[in-house]
C-alpha atoms as a PDB file:
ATOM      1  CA  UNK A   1      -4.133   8.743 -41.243  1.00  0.00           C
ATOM      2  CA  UNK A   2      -5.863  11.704 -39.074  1.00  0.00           C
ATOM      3  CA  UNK A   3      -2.162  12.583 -38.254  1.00  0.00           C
ATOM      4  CA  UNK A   4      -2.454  12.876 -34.250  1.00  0.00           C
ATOM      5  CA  UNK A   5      -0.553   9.135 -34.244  1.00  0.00           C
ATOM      6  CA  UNK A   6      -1.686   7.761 -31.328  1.00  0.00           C
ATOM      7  CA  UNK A   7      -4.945   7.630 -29.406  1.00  0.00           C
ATOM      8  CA  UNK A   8      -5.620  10.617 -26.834  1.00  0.00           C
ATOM      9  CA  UNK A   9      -4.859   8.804 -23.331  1.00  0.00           C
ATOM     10  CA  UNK A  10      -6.917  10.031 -20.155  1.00  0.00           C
ATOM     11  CA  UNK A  11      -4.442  12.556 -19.542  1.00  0.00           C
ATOM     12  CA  UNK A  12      -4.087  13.958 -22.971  1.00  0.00           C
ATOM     13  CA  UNK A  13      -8.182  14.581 -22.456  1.00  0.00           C
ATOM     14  CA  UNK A  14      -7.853  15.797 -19.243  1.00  0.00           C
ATOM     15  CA  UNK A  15      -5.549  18.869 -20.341  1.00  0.00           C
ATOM     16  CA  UNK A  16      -7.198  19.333 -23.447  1.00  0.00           C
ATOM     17  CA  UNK A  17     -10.248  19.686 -21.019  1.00  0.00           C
ATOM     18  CA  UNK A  18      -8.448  22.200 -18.890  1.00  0.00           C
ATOM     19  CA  UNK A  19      -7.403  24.139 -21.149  1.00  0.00           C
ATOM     20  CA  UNK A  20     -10.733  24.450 -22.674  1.00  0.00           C
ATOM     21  CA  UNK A  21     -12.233  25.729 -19.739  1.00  0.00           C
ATOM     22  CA  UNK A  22      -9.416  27.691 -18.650  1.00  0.00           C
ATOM     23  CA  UNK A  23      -9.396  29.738 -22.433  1.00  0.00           C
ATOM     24  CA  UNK A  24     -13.628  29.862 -21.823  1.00  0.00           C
ATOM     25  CA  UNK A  25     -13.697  31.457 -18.769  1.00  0.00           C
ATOM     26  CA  UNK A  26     -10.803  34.090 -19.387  1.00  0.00           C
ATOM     27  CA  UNK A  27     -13.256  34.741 -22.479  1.00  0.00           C
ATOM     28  CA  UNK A  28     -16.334  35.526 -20.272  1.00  0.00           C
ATOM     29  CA  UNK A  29     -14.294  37.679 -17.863  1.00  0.00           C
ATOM     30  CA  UNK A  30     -13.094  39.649 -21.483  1.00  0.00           C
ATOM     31  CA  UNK A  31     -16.859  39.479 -22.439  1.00  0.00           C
ATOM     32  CA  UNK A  32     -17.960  40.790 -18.758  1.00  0.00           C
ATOM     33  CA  UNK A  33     -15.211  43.213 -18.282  1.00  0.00           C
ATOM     34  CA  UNK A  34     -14.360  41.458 -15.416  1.00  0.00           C
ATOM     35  CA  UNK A  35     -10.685  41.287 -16.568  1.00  0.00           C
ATOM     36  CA  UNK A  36     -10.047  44.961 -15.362  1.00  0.00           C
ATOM     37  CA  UNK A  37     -11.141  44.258 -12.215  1.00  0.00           C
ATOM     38  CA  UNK A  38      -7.459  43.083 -10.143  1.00  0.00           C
ATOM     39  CA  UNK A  39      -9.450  40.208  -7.167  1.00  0.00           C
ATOM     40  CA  UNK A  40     -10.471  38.594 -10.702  1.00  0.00           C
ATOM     41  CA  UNK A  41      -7.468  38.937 -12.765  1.00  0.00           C
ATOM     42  CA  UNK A  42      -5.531  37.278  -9.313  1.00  0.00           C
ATOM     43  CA  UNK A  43      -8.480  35.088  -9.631  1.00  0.00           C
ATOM     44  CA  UNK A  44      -7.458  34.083 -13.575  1.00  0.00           C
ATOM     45  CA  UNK A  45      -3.536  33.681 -12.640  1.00  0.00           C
ATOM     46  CA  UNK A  46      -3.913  31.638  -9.776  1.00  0.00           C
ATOM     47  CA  UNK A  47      -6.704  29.098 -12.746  1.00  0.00           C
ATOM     48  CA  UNK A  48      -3.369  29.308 -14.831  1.00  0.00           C
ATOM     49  CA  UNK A  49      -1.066  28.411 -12.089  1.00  0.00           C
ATOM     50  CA  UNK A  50      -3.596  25.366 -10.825  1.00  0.00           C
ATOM     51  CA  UNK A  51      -4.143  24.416 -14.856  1.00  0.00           C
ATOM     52  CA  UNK A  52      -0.411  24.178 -15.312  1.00  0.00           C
ATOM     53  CA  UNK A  53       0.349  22.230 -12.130  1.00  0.00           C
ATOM     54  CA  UNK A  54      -1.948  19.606 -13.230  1.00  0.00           C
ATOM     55  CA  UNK A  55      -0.529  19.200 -16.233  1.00  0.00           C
ATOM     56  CA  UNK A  56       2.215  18.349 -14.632  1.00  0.00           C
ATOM     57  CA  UNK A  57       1.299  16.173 -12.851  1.00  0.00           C
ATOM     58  CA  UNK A  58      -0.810  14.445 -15.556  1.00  0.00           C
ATOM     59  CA  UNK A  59       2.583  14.388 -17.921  1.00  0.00           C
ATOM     60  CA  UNK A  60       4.708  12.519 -15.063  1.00  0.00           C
ATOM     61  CA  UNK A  61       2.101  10.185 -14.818  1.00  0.00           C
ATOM     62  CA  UNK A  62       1.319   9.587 -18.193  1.00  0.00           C
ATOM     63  CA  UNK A  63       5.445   8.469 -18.187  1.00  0.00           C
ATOM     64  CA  UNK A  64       5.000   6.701 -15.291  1.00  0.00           C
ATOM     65  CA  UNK A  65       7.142   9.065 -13.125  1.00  0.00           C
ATOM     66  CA  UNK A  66       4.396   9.056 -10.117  1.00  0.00           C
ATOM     67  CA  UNK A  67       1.952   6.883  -9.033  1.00  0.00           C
ATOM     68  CA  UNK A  68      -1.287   7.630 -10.246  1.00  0.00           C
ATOM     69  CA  UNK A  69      -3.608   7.729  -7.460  1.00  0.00           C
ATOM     70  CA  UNK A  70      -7.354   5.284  -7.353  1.00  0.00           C
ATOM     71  CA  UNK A  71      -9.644   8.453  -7.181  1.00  0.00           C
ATOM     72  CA  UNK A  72      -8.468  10.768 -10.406  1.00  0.00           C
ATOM     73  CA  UNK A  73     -11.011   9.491 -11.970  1.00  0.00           C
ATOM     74  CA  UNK A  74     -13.464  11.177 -10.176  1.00  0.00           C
ATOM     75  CA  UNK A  75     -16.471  13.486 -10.961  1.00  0.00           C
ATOM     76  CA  UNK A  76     -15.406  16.628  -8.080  1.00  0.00           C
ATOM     77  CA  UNK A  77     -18.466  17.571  -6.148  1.00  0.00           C
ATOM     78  CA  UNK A  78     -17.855  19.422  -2.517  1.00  0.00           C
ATOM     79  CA  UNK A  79     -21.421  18.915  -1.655  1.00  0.00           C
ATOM     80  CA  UNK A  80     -22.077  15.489  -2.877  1.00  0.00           C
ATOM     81  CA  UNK A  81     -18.867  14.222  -1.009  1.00  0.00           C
ATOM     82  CA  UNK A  82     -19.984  15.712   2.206  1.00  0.00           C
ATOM     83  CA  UNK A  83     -23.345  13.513   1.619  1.00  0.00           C
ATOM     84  CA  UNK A  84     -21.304  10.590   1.052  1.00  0.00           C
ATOM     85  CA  UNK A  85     -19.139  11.048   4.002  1.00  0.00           C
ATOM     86  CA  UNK A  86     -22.547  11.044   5.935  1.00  0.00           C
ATOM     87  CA  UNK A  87     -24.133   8.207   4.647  1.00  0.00           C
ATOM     88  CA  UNK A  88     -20.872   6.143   5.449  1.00  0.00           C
ATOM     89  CA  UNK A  89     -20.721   7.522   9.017  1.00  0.00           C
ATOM     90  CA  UNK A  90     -24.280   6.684   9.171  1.00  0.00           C
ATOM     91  CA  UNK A  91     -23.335   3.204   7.891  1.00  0.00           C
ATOM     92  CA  UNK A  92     -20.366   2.646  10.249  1.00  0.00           C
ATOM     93  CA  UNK A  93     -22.671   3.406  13.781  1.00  0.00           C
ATOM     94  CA  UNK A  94     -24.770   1.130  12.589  1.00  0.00           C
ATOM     95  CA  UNK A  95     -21.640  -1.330  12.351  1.00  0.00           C
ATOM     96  CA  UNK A  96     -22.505  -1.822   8.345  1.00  0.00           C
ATOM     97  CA  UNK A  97     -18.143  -1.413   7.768  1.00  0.00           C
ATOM     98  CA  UNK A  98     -18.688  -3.257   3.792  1.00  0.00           C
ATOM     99  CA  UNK A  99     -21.124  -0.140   3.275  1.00  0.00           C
ATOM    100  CA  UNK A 100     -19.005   2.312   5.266  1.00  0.00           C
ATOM    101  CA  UNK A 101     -16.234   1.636   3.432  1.00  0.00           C
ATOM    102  CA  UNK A 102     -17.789   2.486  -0.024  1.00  0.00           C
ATOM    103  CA  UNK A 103     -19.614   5.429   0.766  1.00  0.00           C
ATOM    104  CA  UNK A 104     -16.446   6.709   2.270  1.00  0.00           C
ATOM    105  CA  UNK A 105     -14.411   5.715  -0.576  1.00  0.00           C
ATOM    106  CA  UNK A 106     -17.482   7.650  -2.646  1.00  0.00           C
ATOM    107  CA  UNK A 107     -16.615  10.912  -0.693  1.00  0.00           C
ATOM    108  CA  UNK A 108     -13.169  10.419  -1.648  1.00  0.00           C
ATOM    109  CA  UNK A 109     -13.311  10.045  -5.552  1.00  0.00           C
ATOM    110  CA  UNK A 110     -16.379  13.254  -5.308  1.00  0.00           C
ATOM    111  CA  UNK A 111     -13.470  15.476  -3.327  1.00  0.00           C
ATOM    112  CA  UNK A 112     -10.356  13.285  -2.302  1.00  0.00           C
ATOM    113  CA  UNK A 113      -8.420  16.808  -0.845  1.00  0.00           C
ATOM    114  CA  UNK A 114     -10.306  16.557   2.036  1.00  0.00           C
ATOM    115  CA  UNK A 115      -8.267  14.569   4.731  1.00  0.00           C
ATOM    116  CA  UNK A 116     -11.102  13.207   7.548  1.00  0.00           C
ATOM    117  CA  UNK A 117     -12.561  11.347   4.310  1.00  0.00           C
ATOM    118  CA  UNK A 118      -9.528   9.014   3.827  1.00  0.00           C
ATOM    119  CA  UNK A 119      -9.369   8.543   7.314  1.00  0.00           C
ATOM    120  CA  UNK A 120     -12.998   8.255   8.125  1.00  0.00           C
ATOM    121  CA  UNK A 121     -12.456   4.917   4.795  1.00  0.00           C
ATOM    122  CA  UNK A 122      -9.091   3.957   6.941  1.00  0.00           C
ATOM    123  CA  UNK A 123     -11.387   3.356  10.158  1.00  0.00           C
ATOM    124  CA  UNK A 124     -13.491   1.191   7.962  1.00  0.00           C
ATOM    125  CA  UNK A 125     -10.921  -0.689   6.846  1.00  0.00           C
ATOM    126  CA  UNK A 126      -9.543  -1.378  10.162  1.00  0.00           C
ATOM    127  CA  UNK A 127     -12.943  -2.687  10.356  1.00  0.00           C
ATOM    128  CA  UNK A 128     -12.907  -4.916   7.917  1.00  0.00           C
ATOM    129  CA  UNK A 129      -9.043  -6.104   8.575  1.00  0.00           C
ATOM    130  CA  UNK A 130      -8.090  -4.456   5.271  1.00  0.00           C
ATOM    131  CA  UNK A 131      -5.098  -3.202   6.710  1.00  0.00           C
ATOM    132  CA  UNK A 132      -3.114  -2.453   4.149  1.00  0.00           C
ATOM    133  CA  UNK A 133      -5.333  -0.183   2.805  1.00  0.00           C
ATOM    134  CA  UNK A 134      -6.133   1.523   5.997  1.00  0.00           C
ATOM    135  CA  UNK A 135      -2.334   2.484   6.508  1.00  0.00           C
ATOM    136  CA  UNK A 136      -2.144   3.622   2.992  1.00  0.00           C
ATOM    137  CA  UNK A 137      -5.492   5.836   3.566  1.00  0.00           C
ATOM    138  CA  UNK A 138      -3.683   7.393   6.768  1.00  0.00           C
ATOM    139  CA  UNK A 139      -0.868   8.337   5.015  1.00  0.00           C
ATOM    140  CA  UNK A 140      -3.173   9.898   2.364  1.00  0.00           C
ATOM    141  CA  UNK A 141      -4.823  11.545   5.143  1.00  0.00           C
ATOM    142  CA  UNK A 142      -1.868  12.601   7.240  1.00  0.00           C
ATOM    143  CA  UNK A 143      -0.053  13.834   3.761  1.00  0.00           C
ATOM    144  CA  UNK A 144      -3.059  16.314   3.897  1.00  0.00           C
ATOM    145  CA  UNK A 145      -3.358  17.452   7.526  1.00  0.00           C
ATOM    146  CA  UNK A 146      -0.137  16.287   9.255  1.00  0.00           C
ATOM    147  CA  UNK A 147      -1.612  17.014  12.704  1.00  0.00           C
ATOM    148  CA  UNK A 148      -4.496  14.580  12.243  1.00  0.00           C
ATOM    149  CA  UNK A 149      -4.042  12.283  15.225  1.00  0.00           C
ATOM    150  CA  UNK A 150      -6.859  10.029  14.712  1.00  0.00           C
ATOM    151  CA  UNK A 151      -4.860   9.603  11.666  1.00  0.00           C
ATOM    152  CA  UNK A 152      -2.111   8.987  13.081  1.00  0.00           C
ATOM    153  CA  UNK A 153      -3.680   6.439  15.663  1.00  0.00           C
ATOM    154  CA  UNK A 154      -5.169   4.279  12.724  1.00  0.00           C
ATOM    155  CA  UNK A 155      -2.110   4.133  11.113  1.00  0.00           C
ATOM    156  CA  UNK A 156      -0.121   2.864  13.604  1.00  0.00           C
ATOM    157  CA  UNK A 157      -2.759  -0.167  14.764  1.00  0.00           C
ATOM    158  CA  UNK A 158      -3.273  -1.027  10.801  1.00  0.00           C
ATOM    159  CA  UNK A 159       1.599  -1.182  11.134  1.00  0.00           C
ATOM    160  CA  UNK A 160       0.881  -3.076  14.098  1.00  0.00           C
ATOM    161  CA  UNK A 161      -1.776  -5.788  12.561  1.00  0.00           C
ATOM    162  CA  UNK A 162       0.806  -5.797   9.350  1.00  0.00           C
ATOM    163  CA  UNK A 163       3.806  -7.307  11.757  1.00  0.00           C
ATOM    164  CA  UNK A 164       5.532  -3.845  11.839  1.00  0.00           C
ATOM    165  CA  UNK A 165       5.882  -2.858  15.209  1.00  0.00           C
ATOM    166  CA  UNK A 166       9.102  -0.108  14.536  1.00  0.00           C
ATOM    167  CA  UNK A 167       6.665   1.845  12.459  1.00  0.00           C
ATOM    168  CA  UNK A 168       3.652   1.211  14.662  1.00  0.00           C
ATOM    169  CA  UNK A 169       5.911   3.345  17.697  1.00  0.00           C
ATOM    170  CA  UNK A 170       6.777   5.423  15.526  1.00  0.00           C
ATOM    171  CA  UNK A 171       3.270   6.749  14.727  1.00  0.00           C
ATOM    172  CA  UNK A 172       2.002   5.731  18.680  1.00  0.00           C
ATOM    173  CA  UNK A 173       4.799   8.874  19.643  1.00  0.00           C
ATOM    174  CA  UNK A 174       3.608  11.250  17.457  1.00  0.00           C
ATOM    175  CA  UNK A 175      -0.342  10.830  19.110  1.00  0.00           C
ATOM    176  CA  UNK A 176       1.747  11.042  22.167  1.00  0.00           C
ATOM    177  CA  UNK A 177       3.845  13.641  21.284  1.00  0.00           C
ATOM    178  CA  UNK A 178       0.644  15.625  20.359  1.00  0.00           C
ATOM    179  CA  UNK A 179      -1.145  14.453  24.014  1.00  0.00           C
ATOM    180  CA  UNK A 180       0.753  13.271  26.438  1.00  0.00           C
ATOM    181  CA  UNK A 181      -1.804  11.744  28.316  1.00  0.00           C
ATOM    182  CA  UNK A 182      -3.425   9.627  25.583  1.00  0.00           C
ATOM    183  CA  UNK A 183      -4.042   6.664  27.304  1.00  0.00           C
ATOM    184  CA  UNK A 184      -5.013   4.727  24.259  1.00  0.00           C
ATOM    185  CA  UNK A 185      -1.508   5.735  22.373  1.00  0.00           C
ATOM    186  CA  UNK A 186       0.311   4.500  25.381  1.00  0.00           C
ATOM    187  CA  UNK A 187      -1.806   1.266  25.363  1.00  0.00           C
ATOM    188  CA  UNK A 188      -0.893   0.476  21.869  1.00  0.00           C
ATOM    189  CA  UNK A 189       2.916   1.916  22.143  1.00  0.00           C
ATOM    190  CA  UNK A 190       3.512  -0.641  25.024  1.00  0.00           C
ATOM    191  CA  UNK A 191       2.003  -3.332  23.109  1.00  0.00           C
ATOM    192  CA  UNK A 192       4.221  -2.385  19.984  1.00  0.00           C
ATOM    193  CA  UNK A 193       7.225  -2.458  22.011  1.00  0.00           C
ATOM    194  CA  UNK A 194       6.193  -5.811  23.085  1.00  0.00           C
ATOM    195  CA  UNK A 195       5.633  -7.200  19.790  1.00  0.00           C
ATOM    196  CA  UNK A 196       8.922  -5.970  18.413  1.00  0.00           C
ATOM    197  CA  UNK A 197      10.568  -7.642  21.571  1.00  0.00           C
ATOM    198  CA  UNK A 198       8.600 -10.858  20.552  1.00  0.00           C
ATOM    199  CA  UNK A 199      10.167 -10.754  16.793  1.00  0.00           C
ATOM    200  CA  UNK A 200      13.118 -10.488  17.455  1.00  0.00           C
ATOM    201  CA  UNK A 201      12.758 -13.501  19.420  1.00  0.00           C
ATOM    202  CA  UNK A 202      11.483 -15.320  16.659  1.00  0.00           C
ATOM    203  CA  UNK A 203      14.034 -14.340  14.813  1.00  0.00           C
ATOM    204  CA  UNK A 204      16.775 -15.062  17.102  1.00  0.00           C
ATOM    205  CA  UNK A 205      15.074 -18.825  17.051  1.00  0.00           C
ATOM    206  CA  UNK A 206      14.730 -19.322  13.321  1.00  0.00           C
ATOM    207  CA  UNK A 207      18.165 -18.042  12.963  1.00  0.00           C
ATOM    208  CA  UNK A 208      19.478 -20.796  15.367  1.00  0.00           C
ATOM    209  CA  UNK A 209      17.166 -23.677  13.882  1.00  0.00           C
ATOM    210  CA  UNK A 210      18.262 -22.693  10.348  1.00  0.00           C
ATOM    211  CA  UNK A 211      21.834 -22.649  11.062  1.00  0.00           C
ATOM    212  CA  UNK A 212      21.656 -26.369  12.800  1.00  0.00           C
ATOM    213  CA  UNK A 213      20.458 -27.601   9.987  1.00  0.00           C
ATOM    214  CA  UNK A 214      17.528 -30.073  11.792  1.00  0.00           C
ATOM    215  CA  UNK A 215      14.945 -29.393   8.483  1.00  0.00           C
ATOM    216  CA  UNK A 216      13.172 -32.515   7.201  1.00  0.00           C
ATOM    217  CA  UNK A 217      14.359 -33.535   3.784  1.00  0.00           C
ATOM    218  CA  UNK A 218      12.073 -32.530   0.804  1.00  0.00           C
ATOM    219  CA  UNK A 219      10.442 -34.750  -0.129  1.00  0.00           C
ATOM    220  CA  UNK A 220      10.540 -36.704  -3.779  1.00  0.00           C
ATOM    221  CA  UNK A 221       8.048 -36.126  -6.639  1.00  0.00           C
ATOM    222  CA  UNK A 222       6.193 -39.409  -6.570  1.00  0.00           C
ATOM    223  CA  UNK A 223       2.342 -40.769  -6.169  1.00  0.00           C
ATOM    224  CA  UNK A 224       2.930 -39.654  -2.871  1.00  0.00           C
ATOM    225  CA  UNK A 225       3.222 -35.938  -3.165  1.00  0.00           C
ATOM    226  CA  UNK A 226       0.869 -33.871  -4.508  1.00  0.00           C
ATOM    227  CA  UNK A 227       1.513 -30.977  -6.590  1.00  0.00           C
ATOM    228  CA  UNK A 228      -1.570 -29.152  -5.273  1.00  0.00           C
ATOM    229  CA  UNK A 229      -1.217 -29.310  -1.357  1.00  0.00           C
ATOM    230  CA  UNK A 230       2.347 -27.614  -2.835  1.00  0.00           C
ATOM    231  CA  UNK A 231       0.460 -25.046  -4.773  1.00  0.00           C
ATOM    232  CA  UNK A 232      -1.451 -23.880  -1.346  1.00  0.00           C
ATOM    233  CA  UNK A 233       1.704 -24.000   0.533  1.00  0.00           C
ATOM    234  CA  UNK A 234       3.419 -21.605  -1.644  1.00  0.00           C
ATOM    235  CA  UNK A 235       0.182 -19.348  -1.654  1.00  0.00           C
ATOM    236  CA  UNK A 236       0.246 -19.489   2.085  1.00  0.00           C
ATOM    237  CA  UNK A 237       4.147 -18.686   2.464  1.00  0.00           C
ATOM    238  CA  UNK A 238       3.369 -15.660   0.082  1.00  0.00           C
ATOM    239  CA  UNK A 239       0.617 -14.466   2.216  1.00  0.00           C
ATOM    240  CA  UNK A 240       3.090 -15.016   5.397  1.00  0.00           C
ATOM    241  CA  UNK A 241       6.258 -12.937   3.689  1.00  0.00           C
ATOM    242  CA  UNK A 242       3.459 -10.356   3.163  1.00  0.00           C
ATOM    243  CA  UNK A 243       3.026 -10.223   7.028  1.00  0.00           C
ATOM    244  CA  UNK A 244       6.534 -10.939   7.875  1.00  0.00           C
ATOM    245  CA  UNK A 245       8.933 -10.440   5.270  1.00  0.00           C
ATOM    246  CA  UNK A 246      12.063 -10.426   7.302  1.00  0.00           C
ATOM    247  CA  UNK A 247      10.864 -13.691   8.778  1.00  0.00           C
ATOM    248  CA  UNK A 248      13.970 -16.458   7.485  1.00  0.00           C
ATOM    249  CA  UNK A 249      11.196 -19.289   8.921  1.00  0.00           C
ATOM    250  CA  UNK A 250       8.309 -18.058   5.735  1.00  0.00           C
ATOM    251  CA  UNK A 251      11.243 -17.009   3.341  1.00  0.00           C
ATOM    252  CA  UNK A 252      12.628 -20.687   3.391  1.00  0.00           C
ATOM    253  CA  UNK A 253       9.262 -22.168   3.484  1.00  0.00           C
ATOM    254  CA  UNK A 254       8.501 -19.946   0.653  1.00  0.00           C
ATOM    255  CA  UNK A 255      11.983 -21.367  -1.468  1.00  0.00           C
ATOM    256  CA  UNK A 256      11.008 -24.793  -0.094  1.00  0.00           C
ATOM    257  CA  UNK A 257       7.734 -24.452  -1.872  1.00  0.00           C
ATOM    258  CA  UNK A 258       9.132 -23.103  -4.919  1.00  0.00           C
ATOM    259  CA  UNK A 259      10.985 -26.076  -4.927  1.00  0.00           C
ATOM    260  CA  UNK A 260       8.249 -28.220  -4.808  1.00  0.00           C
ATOM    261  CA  UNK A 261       6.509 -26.795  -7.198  1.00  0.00           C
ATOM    262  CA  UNK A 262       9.073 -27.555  -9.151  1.00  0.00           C
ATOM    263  CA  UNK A 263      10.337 -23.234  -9.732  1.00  0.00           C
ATOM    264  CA  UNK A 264      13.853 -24.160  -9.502  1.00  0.00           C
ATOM    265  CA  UNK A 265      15.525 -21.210 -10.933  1.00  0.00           C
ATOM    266  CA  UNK A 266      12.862 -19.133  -8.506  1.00  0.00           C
ATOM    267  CA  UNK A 267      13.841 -20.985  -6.061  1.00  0.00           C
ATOM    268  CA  UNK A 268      17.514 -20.304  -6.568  1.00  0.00           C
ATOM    269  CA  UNK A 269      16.700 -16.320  -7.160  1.00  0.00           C
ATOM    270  CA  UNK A 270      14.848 -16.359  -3.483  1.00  0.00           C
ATOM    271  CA  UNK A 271      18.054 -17.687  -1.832  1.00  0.00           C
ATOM    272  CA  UNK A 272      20.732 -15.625  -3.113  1.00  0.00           C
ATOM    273  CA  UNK A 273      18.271 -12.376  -2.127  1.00  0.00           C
ATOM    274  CA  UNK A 274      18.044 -13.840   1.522  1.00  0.00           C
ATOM    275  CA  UNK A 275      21.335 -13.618   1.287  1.00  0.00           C
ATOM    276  CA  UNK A 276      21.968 -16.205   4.204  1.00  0.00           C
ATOM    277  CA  UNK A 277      24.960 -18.967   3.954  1.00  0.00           C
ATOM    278  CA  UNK A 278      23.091 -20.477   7.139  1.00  0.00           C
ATOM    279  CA  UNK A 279      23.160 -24.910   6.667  1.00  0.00           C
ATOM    280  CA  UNK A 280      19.374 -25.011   5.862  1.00  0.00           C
ATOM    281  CA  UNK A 281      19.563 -22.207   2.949  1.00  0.00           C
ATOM    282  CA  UNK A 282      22.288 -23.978   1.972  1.00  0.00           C
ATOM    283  CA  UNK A 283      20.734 -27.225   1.587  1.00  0.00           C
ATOM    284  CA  UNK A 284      17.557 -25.902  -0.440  1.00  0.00           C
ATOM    285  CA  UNK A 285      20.480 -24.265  -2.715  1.00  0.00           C
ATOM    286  CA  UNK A 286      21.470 -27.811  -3.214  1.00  0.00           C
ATOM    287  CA  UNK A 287      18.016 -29.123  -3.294  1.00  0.00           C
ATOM    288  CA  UNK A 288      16.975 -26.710  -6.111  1.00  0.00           C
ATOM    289  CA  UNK A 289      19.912 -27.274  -8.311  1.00  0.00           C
ATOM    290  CA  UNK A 290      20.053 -31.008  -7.793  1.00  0.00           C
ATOM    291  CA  UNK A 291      15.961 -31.483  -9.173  1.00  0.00           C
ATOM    292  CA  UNK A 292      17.255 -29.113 -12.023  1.00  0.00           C
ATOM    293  CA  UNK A 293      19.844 -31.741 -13.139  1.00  0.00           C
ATOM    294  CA  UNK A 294      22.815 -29.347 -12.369  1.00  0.00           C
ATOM    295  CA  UNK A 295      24.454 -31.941 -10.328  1.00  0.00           C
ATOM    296  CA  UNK A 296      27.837 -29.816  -9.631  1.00  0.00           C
ATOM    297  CA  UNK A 297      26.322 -26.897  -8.473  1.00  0.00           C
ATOM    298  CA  UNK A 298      24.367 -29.006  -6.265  1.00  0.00           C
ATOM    299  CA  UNK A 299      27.618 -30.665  -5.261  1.00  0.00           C
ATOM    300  CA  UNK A 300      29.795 -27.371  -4.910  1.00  0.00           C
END
């Protein structure tokens, strides 16, 4: 054995690599005479301070303590970011939003501290109705300039697409809090307000139709039912808890398709997180343990 024990992970290289340049260039300022001189020295501590900090921050992730973030891995180049940035603003006028996107998420990787360039990639999202990702590039952007209200703006019409109107006002205030007279922030505040008002709607109605128990049986496993129009209903009630995952309409459709699908114990799991003793939840409890030949619980 070589006696290291493991293999060198990316972070393990990474502060190996630091720490190499760090120990050359305190070497050339020794070699230059440059460490008498007290704007360099501040210079050198503040390398040391940086160097450690990463470090850091590569150890916690290394144990998983942080999420590591998509651009680490990139090559940092100020100048070569800026021409990124360009190109995908050049891209975007010309309503090219696929090529947008990746020349903006080039600018990021080249120099991700700078926060117009995860907005500029969050406006091409938007674009593209990626909207997840554009209301996790605002909050990369806003965690870097928290006064960024086109920021702010994208963020809350990616909540809004994503079925959460709460958070969508919440982000519509603070452009308005910022300018008053923001016509567009009002526009989309009012309409968040009225999509909230229309949830809770819907879930004053599924809560009703759930508890009087109208559902249509499941039906048996037979020549009659096939497994794979079950297959695409469960992928579609996924996709719908994704959009509206306080919704009790998609999160019994979802245990009604695990049913089918014959993910009993799933099934089962999905029901007692709901957390509802309404008469349709109820029933699929039944339903689930009944298929799995646990005829008492099904009974109880």
């Amino acid at each position: 054995g070589n006696g290291i024990g493991k293999e060198l992970d990316d972070f393990d290289m990474g502060r190996m690599w630091r720490v190499e340049k760090l120990r050359d260039f305190e070497w050339r300022m020794r070699c230059t005479g440059l460490d008498k001189d007290p704007e360099a020295a501040h210079l050198l501590a503040r390398m040391m301070q940086c160097t450690e900090k990463l470090n850091e921050i590569g150890d916690a992730a290394s144990r998983g303590d942080i999420e590591t973030k998509w651009w680490w891995d990139g090559q940092y180049d100020a100048a070569k970011a800026e021409e990124a940035n360009d190109a995908g603003t050049a891209h975007f006028k010309r309503k090219c939003y696929g090529d947008a996107f990746e020349s903006f998420t080039d600018a990021i990787r080249l120099y991700p501290s700078r926060a117009v360039y995860h907005s500029n990639r969050a406006s091409a999202a938007l674009r593209l109705k990626q909207y997840d990702i554009a209301r996790r590039d605002c909050e990369e952007s806003l965690a870097l300039d928290p006064s960024s209200s086109r920021a702010m703006s994208r963020c809350a019409t990616a909540l809004h697409h994503l079925g959460r109107p709460e958070e969508s006002q919440r982000y519509w205030r603070m452009v308005l809090a910022h300018d008053p007279s923001d016509s567009k922030a009002k526009q989309g505040l009012k309409l968040a307000c009225n999509l909230e008002e229309s949830e809770q709607r819907r879930r004053a109605e599924d809560s009703a139709m759930a508890e009087s128990g109208t559902r249509t049986a499941l039906p048996r496993h037979g020549k009659d039912v096939h497994d794979g129009d079950w297959n695409e209903a469960l992928y579609a009630s996924m996709e719908m808890l994704n959009i509206h995952p306080e919704s009790l309409a998609a999160n019994l459709h979802f245990v009604e398709s695990l049913i089918m699908c014959r993910r009993y114990d799933d099934a089962v799991s999905a029901l007692k997180k709901l957390g509802n003793s309404n008469a349709e939840s109820v029933y699929l409890d039944a339903e689930a343990h009944w298929r799995k030949g646990m005829t008492s619980q099904a009974l109880a």
